[in-house]
N, C-alpha and C. Protein backbone atom coordinates (compact mmCIF):
# COMPACT_ATOMS: atom_id res chain seq x y z
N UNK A 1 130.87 137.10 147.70
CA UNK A 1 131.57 136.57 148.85
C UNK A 1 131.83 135.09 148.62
N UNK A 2 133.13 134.81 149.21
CA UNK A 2 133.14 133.33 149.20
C UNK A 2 132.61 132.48 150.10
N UNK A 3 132.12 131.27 149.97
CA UNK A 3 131.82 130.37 150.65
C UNK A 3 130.65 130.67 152.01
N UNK A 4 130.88 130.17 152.76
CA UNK A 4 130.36 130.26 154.29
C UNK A 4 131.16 131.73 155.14
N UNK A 5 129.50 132.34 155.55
CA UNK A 5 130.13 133.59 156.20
C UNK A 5 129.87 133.11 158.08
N UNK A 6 130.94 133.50 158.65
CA UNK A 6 130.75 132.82 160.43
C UNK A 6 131.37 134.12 161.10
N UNK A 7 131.52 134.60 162.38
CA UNK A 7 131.47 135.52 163.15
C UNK A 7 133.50 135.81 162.88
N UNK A 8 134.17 135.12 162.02
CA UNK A 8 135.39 135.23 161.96
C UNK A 8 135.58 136.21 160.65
N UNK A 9 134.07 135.90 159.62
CA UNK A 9 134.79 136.56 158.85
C UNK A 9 135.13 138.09 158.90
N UNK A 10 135.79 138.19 157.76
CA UNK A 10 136.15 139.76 158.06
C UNK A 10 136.14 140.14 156.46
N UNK A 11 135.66 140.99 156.23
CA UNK A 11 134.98 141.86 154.83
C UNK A 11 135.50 143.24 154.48
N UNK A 12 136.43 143.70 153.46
CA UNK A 12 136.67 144.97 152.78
C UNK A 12 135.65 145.16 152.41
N UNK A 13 135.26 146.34 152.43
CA UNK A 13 134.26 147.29 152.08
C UNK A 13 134.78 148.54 151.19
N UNK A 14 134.69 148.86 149.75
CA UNK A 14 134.87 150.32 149.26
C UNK A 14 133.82 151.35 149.22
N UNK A 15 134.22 152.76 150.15
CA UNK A 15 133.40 153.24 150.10
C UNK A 15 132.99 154.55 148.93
N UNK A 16 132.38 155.09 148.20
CA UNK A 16 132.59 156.19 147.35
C UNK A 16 131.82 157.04 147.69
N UNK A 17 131.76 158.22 146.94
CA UNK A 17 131.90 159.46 147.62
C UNK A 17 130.32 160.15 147.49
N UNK A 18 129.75 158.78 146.86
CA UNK A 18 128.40 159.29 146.97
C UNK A 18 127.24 158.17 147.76
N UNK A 19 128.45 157.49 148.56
CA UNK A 19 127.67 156.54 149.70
C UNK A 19 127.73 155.07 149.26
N UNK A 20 127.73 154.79 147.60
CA UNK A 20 127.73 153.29 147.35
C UNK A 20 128.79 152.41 147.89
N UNK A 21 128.26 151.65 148.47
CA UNK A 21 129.47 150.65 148.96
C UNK A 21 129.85 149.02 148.53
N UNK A 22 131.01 148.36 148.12
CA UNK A 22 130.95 147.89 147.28
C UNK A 22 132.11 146.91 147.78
N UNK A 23 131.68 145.36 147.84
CA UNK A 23 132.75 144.49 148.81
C UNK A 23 133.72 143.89 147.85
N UNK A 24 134.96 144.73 148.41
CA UNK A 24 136.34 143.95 147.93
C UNK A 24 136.50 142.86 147.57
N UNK A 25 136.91 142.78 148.93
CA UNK A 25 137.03 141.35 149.50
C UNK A 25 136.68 140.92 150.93
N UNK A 26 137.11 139.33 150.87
CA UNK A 26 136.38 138.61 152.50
C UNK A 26 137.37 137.81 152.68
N UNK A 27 137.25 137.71 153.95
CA UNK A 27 138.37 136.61 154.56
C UNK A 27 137.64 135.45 155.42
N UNK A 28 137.77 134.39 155.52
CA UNK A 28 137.17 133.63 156.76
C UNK A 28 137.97 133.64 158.07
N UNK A 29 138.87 134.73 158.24
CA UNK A 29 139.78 134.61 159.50
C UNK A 29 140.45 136.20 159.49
N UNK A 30 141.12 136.72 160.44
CA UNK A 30 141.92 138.33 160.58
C UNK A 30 142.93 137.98 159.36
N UNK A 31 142.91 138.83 158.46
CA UNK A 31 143.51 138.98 157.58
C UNK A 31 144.82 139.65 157.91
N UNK A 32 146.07 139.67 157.93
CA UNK A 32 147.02 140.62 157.96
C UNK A 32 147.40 141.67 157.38
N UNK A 33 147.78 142.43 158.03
CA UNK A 33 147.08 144.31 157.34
C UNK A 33 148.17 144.44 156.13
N UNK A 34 149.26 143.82 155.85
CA UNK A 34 149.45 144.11 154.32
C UNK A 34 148.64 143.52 153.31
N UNK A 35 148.03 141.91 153.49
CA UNK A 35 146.76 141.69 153.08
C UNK A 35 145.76 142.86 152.40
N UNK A 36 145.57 142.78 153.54
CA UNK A 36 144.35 144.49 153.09
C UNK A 36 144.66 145.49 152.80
N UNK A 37 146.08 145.74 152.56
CA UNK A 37 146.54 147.17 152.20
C UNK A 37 147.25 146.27 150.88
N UNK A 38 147.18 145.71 150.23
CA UNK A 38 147.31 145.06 149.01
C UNK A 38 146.10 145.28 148.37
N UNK A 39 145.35 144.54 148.87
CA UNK A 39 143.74 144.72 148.17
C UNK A 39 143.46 146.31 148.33
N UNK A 40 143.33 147.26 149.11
CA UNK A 40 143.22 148.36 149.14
C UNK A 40 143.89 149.35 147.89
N UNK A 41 145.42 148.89 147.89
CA UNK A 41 146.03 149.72 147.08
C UNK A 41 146.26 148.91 145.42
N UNK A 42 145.20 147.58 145.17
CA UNK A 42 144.34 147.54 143.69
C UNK A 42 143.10 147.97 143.18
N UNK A 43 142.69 148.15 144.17
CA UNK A 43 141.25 148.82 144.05
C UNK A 43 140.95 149.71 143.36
N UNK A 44 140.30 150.32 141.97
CA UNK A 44 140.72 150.89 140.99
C UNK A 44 139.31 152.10 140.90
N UNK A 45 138.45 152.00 141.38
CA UNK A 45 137.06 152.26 141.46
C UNK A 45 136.79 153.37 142.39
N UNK A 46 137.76 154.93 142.09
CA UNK A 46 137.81 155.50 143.25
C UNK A 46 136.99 155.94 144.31
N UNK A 47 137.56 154.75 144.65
CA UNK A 47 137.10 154.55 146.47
C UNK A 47 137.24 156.10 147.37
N UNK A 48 137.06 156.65 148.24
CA UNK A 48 137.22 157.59 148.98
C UNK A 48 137.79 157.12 150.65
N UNK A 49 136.84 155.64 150.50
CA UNK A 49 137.19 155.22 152.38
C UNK A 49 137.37 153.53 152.04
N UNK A 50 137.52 152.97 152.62
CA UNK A 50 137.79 151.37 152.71
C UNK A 50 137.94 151.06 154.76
N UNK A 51 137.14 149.86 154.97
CA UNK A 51 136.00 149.90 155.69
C UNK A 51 136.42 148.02 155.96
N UNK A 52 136.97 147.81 157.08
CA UNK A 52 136.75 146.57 157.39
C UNK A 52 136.22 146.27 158.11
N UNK A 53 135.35 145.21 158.25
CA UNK A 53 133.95 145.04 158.98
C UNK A 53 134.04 143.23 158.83
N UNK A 54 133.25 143.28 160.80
CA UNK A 54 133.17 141.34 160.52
C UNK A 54 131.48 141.44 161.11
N UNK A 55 131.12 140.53 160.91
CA UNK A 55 129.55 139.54 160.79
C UNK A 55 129.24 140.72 162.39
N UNK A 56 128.46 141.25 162.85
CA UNK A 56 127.87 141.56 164.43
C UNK A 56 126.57 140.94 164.22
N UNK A 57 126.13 140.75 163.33
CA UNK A 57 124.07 139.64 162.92
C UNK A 57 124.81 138.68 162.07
N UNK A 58 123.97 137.27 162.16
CA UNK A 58 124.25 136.70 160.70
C UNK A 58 123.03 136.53 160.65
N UNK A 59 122.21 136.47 159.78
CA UNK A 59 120.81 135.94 159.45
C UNK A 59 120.21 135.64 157.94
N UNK A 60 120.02 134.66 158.55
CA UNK A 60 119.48 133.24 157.00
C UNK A 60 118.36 134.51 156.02
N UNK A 61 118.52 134.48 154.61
CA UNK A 61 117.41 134.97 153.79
C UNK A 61 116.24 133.79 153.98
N UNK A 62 114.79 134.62 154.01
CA UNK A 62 114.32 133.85 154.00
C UNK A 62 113.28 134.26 153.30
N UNK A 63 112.41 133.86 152.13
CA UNK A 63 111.75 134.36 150.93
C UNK A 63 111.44 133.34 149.86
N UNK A 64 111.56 133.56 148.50
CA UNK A 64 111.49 133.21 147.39
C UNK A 64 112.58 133.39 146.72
N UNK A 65 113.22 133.31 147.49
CA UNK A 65 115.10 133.09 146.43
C UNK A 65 115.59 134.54 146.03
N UNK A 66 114.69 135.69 145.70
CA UNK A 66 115.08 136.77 145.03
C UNK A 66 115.52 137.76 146.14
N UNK A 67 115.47 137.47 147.30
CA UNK A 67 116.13 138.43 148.23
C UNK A 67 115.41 138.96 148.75
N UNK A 68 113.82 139.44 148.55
CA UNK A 68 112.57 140.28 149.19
C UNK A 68 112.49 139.43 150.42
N UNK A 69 112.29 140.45 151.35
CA UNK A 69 111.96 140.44 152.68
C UNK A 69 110.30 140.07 152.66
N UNK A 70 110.53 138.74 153.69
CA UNK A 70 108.58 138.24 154.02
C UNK A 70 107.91 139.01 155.23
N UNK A 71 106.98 139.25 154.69
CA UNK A 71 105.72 140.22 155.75
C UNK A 71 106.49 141.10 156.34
N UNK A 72 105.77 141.85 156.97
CA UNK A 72 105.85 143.18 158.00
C UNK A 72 107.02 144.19 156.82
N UNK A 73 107.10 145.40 157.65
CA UNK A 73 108.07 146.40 157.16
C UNK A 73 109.18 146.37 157.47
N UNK A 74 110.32 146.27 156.26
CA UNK A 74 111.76 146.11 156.48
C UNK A 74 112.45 147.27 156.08
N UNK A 75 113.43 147.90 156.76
CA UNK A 75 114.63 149.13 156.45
C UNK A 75 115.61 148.66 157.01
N UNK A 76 116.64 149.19 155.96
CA UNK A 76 117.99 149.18 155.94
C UNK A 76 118.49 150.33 156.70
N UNK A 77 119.08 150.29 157.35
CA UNK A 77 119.49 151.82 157.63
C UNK A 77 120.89 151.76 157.08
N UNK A 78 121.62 152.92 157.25
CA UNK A 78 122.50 153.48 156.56
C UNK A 78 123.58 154.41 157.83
N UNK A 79 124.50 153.37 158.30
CA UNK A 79 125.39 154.58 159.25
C UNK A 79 126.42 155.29 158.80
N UNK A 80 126.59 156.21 159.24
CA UNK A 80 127.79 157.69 158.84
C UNK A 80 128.83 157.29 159.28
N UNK A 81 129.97 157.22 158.59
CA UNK A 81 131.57 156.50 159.15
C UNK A 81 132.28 157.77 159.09
């Protein structure tokens, strides 16, 4: 992703057909839908779904740099589109 993510941005998502999902691209503002149907129709990695999505949490990592979650039990969940 580029730069600074804020409640504007807005994020392509590719989805494949065995759940991995894998970010296009990002915008810091509404992208215009030939925009994204540009990026959509280079996308080479057959995709099955493509998935635009903006920030609903933002929240700071906070750890040892490597991304692990501190204390207590953390899950990801996983929703069905």
């Amino acid at each position: 992703m580029r730069g600074e993510i804020s409640y504007k941005t807005h994020i392509l998502v590719g989805v494949r057909s065995n759940g991995v999902m894998t970010v296009i691209r990002d915008w810091p503002y509404v992208p215009k839908q030939a925009d994204v149907q540009n990026e959509i129709d280079a996308a080479r990695d057959g995709y099955v779904m493509f998935v635009l999505c903006t920030p609903t949490s933002i929240m700071p990592a906070r750890g040892n740099g490597d991304g692990a979650p501190q204390g207590g039990s953390h899950r990801l969940g996983r929703g069905v589109l």
